[in-house]
Protein backbone atom coordinates (compact mmCIF):
# COMPACT_ATOMS: atom_id res chain seq x y z
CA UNK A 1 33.53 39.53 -36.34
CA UNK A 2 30.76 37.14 -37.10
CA UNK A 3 28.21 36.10 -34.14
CA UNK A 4 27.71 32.56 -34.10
CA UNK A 5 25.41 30.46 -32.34
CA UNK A 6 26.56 27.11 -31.72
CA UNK A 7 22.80 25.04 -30.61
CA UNK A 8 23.41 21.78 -28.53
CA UNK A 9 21.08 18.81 -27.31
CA UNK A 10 20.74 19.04 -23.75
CA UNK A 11 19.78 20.38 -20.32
CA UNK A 12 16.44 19.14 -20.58
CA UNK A 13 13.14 21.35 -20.12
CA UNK A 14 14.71 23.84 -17.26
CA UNK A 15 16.13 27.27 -17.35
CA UNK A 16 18.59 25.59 -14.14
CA UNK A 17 19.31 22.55 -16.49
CA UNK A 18 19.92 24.90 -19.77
CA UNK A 19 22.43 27.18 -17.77
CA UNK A 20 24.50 24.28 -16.33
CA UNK A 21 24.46 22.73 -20.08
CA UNK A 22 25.84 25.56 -21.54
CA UNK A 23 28.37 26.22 -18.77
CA UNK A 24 29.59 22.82 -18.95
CA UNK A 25 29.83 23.30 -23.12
CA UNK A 26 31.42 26.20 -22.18
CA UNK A 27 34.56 24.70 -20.27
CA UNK A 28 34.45 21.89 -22.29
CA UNK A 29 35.15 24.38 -25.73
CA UNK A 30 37.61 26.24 -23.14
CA UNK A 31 39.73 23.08 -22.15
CA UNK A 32 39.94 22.80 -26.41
CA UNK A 33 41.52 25.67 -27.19
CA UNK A 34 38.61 27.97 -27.77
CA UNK A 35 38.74 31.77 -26.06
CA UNK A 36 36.44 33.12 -24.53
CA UNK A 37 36.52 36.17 -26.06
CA UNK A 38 35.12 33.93 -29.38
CA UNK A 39 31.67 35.42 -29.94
CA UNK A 40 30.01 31.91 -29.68
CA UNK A 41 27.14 31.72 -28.15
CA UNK A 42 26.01 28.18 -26.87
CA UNK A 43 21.78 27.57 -26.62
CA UNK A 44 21.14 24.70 -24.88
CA UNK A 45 17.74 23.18 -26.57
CA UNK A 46 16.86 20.12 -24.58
CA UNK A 47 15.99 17.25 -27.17
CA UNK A 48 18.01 16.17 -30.57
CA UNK A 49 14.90 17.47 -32.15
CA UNK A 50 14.53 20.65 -30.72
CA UNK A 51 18.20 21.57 -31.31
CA UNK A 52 18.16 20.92 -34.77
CA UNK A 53 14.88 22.84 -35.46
CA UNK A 54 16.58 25.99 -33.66
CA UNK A 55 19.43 25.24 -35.60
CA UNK A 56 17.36 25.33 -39.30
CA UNK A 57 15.50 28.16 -38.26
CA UNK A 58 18.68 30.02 -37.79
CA UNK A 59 20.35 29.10 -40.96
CA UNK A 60 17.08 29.65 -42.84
CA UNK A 61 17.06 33.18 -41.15
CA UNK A 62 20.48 34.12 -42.55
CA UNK A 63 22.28 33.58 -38.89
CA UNK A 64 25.69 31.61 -38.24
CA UNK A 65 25.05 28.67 -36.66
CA UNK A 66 26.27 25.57 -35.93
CA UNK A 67 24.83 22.41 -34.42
């Protein structure tokens, strides 16, 4: 099974902010269809910018990722 990392804008500059981000991705991927038991892993990264750096790094790095 592949490890993904799926990198969304949002939660702003807070590790409070980042947790309710990703929990709120989290049931919103849920309510779609998606299991939990998926290994996605969602990083929340604050700005647009931000997310899609984390997201090149990974892909330059060899890592799944999405954005």
């Amino acid at each position: 099974m592949v490890n993904v990392k799926l990198y969304v804008e949002g939660g702003g500059d807070s590790s409070y902010l980042h947790k309710a981000c990703r929990k709120g991705f989290r049931k919103f991927l849920e309510a779609a269809g998606l299991k939990r038991e998926c290994k996605l892993s969602i990083v929340a990264c604050g700005s647009r910018n931000k997310a899609y750096e984390r997201y090149c790094t990974a892909i330059k790095n060899g890592n799944g990722a999405m954005l």
